[in-house]
C-alpha atoms as a PDB file:
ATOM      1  CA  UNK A   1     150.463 284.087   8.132  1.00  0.00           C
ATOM      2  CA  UNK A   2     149.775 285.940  10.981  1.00  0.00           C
ATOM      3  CA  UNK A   3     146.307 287.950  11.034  1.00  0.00           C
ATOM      4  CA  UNK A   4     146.186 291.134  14.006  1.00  0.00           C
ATOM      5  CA  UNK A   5     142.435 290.383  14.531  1.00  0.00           C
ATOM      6  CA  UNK A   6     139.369 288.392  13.316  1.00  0.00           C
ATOM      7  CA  UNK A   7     138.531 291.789  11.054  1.00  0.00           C
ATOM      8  CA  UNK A   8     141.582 291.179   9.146  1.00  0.00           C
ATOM      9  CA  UNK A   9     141.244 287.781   8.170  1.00  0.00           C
ATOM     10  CA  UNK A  10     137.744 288.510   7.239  1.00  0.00           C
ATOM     11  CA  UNK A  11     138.955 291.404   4.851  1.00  0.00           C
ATOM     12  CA  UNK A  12     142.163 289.218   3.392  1.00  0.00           C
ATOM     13  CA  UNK A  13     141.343 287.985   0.174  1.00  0.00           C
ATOM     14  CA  UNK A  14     144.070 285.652  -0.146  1.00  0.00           C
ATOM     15  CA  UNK A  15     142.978 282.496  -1.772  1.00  0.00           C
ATOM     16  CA  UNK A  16     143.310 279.727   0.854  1.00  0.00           C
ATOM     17  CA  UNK A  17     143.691 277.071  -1.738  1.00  0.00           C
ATOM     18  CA  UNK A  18     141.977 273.346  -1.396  1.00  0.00           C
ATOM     19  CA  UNK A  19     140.899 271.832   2.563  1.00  0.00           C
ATOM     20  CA  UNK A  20     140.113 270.451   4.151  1.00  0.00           C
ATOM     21  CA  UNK A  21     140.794 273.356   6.823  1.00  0.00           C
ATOM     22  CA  UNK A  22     140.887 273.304  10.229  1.00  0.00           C
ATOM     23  CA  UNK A  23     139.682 275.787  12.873  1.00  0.00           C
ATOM     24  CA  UNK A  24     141.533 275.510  16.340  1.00  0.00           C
ATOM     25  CA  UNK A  25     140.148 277.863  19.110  1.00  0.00           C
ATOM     26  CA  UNK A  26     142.586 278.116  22.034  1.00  0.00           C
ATOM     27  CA  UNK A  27     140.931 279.279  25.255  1.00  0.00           C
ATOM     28  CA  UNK A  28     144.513 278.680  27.434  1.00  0.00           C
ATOM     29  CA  UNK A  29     147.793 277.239  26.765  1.00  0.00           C
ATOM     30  CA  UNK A  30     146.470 273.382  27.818  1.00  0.00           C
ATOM     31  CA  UNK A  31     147.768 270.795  25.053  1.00  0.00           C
ATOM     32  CA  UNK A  32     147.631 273.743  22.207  1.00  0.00           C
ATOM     33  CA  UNK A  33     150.637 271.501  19.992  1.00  0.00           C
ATOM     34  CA  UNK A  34     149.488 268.042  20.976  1.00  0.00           C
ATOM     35  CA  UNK A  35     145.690 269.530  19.683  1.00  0.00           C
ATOM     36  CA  UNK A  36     147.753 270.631  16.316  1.00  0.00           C
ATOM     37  CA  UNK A  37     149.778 267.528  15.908  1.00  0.00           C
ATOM     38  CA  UNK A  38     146.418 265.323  15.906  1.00  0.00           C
ATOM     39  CA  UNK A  39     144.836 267.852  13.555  1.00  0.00           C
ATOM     40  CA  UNK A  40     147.565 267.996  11.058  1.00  0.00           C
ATOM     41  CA  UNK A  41     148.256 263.885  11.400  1.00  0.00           C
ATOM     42  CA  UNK A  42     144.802 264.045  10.207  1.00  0.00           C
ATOM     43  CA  UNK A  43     145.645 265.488   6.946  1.00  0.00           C
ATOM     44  CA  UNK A  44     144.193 269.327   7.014  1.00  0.00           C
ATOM     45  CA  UNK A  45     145.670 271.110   4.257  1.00  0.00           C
ATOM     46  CA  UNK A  46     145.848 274.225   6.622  1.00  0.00           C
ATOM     47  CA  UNK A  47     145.299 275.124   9.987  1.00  0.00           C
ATOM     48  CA  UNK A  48     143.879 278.712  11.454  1.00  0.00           C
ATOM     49  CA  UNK A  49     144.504 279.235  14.983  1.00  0.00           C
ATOM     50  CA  UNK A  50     142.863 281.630  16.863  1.00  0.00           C
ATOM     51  CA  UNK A  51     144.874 282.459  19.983  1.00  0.00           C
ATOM     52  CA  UNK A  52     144.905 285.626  22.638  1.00  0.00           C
ATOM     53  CA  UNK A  53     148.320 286.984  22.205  1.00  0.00           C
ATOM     54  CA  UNK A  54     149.904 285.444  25.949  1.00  0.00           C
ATOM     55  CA  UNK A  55     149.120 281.769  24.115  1.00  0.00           C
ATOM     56  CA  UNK A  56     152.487 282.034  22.355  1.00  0.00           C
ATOM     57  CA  UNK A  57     151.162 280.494  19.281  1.00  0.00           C
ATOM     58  CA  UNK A  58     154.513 281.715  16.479  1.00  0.00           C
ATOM     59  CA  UNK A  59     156.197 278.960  18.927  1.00  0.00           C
ATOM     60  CA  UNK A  60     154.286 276.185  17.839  1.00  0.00           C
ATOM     61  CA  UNK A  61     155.659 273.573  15.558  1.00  0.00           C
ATOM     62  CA  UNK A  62     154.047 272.643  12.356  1.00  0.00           C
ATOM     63  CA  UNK A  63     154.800 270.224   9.738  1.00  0.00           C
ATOM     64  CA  UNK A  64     156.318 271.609   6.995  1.00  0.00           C
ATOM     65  CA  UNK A  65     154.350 272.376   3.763  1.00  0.00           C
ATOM     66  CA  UNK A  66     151.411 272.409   5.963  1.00  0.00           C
ATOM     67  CA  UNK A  67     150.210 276.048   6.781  1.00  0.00           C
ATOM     68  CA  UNK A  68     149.587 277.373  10.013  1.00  0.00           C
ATOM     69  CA  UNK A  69     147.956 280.605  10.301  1.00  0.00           C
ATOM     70  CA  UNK A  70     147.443 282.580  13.564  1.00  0.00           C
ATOM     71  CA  UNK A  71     144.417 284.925  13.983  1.00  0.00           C
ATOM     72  CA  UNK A  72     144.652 287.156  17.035  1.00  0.00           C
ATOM     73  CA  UNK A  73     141.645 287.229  18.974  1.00  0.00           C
ATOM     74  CA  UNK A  74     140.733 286.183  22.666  1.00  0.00           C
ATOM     75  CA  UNK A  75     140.000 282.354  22.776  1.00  0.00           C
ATOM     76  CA  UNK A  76     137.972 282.432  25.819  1.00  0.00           C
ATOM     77  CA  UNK A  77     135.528 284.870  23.970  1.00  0.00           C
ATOM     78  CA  UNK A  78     131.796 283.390  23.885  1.00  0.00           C
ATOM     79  CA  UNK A  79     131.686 283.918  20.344  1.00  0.00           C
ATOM     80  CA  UNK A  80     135.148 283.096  19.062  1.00  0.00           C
ATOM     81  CA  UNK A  81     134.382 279.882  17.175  1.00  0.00           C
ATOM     82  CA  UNK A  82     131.351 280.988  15.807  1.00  0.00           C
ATOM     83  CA  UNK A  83     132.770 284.012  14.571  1.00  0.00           C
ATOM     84  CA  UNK A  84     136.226 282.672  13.238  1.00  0.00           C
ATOM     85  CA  UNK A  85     134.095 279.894  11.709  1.00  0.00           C
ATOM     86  CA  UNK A  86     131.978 282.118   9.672  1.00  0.00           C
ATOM     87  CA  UNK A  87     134.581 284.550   8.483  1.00  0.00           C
ATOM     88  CA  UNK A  88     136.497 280.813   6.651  1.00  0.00           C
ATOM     89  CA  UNK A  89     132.839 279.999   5.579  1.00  0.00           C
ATOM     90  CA  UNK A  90     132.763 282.713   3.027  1.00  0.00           C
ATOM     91  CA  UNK A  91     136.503 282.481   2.062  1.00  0.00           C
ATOM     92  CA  UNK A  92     136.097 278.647   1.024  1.00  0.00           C
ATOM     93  CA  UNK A  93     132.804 277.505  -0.414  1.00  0.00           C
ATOM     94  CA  UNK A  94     133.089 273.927  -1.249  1.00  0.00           C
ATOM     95  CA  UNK A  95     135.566 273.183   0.687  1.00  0.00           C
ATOM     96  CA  UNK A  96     135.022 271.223   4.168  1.00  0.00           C
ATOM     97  CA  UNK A  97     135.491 272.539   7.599  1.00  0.00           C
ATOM     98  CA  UNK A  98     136.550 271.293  11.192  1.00  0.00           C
ATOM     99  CA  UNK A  99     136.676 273.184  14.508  1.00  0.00           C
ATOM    100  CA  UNK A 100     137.407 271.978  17.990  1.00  0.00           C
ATOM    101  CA  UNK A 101     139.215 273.971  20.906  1.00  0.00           C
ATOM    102  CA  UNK A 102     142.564 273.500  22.426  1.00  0.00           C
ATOM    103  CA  UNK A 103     142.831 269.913  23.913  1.00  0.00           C
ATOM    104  CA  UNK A 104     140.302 268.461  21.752  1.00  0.00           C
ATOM    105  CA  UNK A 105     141.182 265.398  19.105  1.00  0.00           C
ATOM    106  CA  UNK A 106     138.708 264.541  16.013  1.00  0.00           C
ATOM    107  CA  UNK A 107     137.887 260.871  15.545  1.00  0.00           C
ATOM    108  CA  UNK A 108     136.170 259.547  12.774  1.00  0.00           C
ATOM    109  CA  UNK A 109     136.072 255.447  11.731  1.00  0.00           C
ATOM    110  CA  UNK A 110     139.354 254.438  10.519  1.00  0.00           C
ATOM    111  CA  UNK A 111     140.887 257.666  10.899  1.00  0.00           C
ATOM    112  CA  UNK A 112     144.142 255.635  11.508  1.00  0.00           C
ATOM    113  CA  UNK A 113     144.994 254.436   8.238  1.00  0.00           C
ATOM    114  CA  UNK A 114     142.537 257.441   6.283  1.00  0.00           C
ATOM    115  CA  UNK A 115     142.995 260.666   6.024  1.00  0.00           C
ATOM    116  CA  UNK A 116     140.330 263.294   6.499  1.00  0.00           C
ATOM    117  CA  UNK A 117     140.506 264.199   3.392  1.00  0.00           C
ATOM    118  CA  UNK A 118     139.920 260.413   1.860  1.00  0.00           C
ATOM    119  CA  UNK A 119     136.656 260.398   4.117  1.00  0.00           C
ATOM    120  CA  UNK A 120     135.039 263.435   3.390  1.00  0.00           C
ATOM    121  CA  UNK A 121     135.452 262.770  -0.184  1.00  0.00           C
ATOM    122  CA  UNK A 122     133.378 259.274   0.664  1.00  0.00           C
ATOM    123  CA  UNK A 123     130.797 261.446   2.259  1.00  0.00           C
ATOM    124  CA  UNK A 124     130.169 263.869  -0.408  1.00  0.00           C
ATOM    125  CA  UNK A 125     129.997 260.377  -2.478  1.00  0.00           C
ATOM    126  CA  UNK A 126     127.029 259.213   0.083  1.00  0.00           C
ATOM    127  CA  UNK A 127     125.521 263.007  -0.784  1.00  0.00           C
ATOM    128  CA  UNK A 128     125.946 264.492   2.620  1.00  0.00           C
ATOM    129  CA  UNK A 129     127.327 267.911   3.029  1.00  0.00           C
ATOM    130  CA  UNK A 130     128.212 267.393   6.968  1.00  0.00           C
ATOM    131  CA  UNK A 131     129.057 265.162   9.735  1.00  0.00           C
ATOM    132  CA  UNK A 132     127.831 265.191  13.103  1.00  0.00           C
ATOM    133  CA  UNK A 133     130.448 264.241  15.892  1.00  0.00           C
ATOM    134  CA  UNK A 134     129.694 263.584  19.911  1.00  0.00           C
ATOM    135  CA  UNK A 135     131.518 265.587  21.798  1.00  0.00           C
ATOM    136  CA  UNK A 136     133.228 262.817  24.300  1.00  0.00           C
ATOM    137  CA  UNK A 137     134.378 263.864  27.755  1.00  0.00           C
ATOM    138  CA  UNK A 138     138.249 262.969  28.753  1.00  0.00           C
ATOM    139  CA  UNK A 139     139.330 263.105  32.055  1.00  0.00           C
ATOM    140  CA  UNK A 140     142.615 262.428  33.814  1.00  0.00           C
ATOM    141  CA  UNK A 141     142.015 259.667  36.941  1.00  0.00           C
ATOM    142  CA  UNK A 142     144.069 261.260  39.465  1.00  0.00           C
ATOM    143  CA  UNK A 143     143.146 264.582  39.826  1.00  0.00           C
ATOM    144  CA  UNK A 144     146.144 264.859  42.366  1.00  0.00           C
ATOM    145  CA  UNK A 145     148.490 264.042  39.917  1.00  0.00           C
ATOM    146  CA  UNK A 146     146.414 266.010  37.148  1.00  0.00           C
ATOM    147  CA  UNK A 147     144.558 268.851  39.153  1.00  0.00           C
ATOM    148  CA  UNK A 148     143.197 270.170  35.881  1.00  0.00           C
ATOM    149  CA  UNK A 149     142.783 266.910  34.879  1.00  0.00           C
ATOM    150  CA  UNK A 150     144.627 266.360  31.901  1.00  0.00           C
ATOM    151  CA  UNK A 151     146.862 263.687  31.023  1.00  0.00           C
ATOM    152  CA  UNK A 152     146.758 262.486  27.015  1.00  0.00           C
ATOM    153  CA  UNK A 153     148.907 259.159  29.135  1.00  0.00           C
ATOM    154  CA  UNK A 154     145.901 258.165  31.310  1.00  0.00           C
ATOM    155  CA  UNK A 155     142.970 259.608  30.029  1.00  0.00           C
ATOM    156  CA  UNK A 156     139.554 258.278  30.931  1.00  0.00           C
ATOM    157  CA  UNK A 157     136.135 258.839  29.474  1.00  0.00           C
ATOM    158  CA  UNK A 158     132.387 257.384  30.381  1.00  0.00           C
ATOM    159  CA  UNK A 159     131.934 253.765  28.033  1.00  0.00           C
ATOM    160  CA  UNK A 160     127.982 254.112  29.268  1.00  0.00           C
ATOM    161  CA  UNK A 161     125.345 256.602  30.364  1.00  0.00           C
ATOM    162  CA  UNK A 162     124.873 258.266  26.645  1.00  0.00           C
ATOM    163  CA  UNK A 163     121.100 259.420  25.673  1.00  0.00           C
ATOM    164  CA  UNK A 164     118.865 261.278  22.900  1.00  0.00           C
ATOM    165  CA  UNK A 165     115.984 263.139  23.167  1.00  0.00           C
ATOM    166  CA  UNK A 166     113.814 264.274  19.972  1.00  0.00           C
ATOM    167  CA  UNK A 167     114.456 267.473  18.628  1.00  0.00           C
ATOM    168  CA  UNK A 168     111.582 269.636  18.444  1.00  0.00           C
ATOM    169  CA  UNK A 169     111.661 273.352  16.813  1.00  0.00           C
ATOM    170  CA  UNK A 170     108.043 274.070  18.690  1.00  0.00           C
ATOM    171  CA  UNK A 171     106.906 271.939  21.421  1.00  0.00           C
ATOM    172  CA  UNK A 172     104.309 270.242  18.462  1.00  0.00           C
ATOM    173  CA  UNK A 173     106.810 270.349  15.690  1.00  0.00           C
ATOM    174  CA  UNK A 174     109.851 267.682  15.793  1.00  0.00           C
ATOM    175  CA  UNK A 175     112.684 267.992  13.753  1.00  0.00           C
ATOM    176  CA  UNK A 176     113.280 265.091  11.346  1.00  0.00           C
ATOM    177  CA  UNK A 177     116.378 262.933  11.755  1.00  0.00           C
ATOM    178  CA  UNK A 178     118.047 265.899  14.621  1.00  0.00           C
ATOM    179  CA  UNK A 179     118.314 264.611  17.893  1.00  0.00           C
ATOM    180  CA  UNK A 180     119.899 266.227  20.925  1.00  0.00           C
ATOM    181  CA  UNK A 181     122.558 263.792  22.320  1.00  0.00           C
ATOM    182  CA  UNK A 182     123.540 264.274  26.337  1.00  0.00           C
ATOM    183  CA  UNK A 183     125.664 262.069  28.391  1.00  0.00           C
ATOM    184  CA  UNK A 184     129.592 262.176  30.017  1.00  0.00           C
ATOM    185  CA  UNK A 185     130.817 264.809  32.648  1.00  0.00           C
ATOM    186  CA  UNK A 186     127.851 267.614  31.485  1.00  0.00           C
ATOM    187  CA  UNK A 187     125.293 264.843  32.514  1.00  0.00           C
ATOM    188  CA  UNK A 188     127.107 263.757  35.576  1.00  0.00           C
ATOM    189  CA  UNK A 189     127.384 266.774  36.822  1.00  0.00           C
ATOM    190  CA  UNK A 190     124.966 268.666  35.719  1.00  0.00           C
ATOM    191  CA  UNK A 191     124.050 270.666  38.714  1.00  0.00           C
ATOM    192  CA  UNK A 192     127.356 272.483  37.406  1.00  0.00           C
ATOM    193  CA  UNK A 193     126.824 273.031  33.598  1.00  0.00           C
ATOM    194  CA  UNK A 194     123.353 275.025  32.470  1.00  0.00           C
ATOM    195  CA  UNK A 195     120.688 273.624  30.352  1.00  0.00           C
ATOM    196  CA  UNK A 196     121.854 275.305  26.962  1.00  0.00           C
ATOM    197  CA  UNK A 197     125.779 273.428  27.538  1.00  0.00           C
ATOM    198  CA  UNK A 198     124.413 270.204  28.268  1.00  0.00           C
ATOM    199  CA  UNK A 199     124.222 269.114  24.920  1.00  0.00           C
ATOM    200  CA  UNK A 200     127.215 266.638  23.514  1.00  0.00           C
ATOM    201  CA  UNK A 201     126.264 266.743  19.632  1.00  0.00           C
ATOM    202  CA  UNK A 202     128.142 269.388  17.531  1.00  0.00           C
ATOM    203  CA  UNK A 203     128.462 269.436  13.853  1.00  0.00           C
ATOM    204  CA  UNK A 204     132.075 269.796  13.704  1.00  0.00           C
ATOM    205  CA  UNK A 205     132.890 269.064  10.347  1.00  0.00           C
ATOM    206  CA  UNK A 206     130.775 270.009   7.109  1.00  0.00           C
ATOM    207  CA  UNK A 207     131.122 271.225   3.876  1.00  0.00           C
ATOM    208  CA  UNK A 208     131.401 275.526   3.137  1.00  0.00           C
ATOM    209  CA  UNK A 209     128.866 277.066   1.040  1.00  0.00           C
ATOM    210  CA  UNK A 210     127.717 280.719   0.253  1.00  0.00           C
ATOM    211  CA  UNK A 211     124.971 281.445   3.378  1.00  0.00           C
ATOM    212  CA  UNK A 212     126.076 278.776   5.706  1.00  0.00           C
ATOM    213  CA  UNK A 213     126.813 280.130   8.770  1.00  0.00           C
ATOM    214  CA  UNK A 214     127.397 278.053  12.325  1.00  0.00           C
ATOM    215  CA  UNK A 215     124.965 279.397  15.066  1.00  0.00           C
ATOM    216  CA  UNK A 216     125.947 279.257  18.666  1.00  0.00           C
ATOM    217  CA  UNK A 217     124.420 276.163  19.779  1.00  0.00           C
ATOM    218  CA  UNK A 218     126.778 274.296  17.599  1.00  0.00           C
ATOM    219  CA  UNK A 219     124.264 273.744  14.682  1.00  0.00           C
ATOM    220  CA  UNK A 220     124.177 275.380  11.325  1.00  0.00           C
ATOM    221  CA  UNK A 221     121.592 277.457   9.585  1.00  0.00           C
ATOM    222  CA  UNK A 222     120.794 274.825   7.110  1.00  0.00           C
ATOM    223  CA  UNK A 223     118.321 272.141   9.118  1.00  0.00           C
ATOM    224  CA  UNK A 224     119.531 269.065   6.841  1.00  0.00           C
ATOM    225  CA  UNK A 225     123.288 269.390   7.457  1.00  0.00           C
ATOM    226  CA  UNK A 226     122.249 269.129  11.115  1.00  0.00           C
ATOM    227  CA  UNK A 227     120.609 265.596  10.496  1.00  0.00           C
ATOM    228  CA  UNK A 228     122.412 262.063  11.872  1.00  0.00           C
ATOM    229  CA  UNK A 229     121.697 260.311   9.088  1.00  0.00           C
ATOM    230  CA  UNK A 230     120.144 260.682   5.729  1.00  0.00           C
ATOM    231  CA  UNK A 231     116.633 259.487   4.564  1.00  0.00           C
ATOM    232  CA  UNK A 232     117.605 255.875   3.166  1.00  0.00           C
ATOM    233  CA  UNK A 233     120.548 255.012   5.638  1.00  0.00           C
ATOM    234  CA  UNK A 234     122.694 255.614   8.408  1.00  0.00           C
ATOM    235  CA  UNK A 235     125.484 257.950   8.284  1.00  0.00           C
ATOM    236  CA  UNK A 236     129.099 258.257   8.885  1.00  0.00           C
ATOM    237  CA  UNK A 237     129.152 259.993  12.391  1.00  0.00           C
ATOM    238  CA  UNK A 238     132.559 261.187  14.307  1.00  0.00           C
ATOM    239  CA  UNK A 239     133.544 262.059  17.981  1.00  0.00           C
ATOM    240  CA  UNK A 240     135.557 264.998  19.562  1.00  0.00           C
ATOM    241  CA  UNK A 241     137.175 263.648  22.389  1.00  0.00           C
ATOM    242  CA  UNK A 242     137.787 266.516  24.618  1.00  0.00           C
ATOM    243  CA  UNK A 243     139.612 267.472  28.434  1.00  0.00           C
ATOM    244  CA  UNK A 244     137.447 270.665  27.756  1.00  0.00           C
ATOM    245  CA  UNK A 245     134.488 270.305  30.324  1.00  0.00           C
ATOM    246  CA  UNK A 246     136.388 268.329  32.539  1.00  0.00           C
ATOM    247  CA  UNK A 247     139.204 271.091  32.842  1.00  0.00           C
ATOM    248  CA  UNK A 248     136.157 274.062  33.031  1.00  0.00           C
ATOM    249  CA  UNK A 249     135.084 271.633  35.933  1.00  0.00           C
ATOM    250  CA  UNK A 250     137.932 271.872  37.952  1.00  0.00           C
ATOM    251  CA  UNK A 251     139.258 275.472  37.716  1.00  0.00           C
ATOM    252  CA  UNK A 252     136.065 277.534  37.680  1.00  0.00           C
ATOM    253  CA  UNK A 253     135.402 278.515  41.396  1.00  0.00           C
ATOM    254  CA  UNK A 254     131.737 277.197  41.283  1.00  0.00           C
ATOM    255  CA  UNK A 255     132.878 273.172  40.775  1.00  0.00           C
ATOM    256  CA  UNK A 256     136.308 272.778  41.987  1.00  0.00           C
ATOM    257  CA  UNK A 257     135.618 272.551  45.646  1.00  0.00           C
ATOM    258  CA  UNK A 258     132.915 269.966  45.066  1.00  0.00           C
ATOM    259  CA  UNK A 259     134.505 267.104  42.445  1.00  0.00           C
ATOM    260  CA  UNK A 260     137.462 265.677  43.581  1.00  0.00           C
ATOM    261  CA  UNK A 261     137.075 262.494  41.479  1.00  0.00           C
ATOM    262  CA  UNK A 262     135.866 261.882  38.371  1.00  0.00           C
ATOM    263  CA  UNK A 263     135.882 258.487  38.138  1.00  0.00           C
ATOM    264  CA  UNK A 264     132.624 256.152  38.645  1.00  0.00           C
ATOM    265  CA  UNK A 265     132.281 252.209  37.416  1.00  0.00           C
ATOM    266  CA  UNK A 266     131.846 252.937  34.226  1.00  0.00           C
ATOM    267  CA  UNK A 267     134.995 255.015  33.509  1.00  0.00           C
ATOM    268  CA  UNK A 268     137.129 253.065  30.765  1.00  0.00           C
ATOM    269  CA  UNK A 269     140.615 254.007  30.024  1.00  0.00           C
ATOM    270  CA  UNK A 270     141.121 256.072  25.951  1.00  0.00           C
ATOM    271  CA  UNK A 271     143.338 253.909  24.208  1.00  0.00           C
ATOM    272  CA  UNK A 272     143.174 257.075  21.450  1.00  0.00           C
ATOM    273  CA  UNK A 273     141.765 254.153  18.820  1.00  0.00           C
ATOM    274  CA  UNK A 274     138.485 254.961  16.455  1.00  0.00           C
ATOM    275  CA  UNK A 275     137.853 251.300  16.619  1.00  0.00           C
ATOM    276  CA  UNK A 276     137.424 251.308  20.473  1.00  0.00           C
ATOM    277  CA  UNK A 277     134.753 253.868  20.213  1.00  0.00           C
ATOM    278  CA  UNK A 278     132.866 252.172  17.537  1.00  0.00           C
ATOM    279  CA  UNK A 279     132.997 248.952  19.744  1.00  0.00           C
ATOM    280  CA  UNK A 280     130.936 251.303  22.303  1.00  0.00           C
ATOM    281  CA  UNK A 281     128.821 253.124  19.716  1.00  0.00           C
ATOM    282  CA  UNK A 282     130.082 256.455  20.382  1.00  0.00           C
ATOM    283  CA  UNK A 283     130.729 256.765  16.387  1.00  0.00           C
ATOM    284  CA  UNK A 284     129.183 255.095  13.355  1.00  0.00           C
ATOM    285  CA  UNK A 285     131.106 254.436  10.321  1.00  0.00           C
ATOM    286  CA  UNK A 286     128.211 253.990   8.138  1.00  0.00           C
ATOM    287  CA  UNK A 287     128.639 252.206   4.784  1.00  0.00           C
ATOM    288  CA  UNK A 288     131.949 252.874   5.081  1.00  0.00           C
ATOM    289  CA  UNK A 289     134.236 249.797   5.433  1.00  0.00           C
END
């Protein structure tokens, strides 16, 4: 189905069926099908794609039986996620939710042999209502090769250099269990990326109800389904490996001229495996085994 704007699909009241949906924002062209393939090998019942009209997005190949609906709205708009986000809230409460931009792949542990739909179902079992992923920077090594650098063949991403700081909602108040994460290319070059982007955490997948809404810093209005873990253990956590800030890096005018590398000794080639980032900690799977 193809929606003419975000007002539209807001005002449709089509039932969407079961999830769990997917949310893909495309801000260019960059790895739009190789960003649906991964999303739809994951096992989303349906896919809403919110593309700018030059993206081209009718031409995209999806599997068949699996949905694919286009919402016409500029990607590159500040509030496009947020927005398209909230509109699916209120179509589907109780069903779960995942967003991520164009050239952005979800992980999650075992996500090779499960399907997204067999894990959130195990989380809803563990009485969470979200999962928080890290946001993990890919990056091509030779940005001659790759000048935007992009390349799903030889992408690279930081094994080390990953940090939390405590959460606080007053500068006397902290937040229990809600940490901000920071690390990758937004800490290694942060001279280029302002305080309020800095942040790698991002709930990116969590469970619709009447109210919820996602706010722009990522988070959602309910304090609890922004937690890492609940009271009595840890929880399942996921990663978004994404060319995103790496590719902002080298076309906007203000960084290009001064990165011509982003490699440093700790720069480990993506072999595209969830086990390989649990090995590093970048994900936890939990009680899940």
């Amino acid at each position: 189905m193809r929606y003419a704007s975000l007002e539209e699909f807001a005002a449709d009241r089509t039932d969407p069926g079961k999830g769990p949906f997917a949310v893909l924002v495309c801000e260019d062209r960059t790895e739009v099908q190789s960003t649906l393939d991964h999303l739809l090998g994951l096992g989303f019942r349906a896919v809403y794609l919110v593309a700018s009209p030059d993206i081209g997005a009718e031409a995209l190949v999806a599997r068949e039986g699996v949905p694919v609906h286009v919402i016409v709205d500029r990607g590159r708009r500040p509030e496009a996620a947020r927005d398209a986000v909230n509109a699916l809230i209120a179509k589907v409460p109780g069903q779960w939710i995942h967003y991520c931009y164009n050239g952005e792949y979800l992980f999650y542990p075992f996500c090779e042999d499960r399907t997204v739909g067999e894990m959130t179902t195990w989380v809803m079992e563990e009485r969470r209502n979200a999962v928080l992923t890290f946001v993990i920077d890919l990056y091509a090594g030779d940005l001659t090769r790759h000048p935007d650098a992009v390349s799903l063949d030889a992408a690279l991403f930081d094994s080390s250099g990953y940090y939390a700081e405590t959460r606080r909602r007053e500068p006397d108040e902290v937040m229990e269990r809600q940490l901000d994460f920071y690390g990758g290319l937004r800490w290694r070059f942060e001279e280029h990326v302002t305080p309020a982007k800095r942040r790698i955490d991002r709930i990116g997948l969590f469970r619709a109800r009447p109210g919820l809404e996602l706010r722009p810093d990522h988070t959602l209005n309910d304090e609890e389904m922004n937690t890492y873990a609940c009271p009595w253990h840890h929880s399942l956590t996921g990663a978004i490996c994404s060319f995103r800030v790496a590719k902002a890096l080298r076309t906007n005018p203000g960084s290009r001229h001064d990165i011509d590398d982003f490699r440093w000794y700790k720069s480990e080639r993506f072999n595209w495996s969830s086990l390989q980032l649990m090995e590093l900690g970048l994900m936890e799977p939990g009680q899940w085994f």
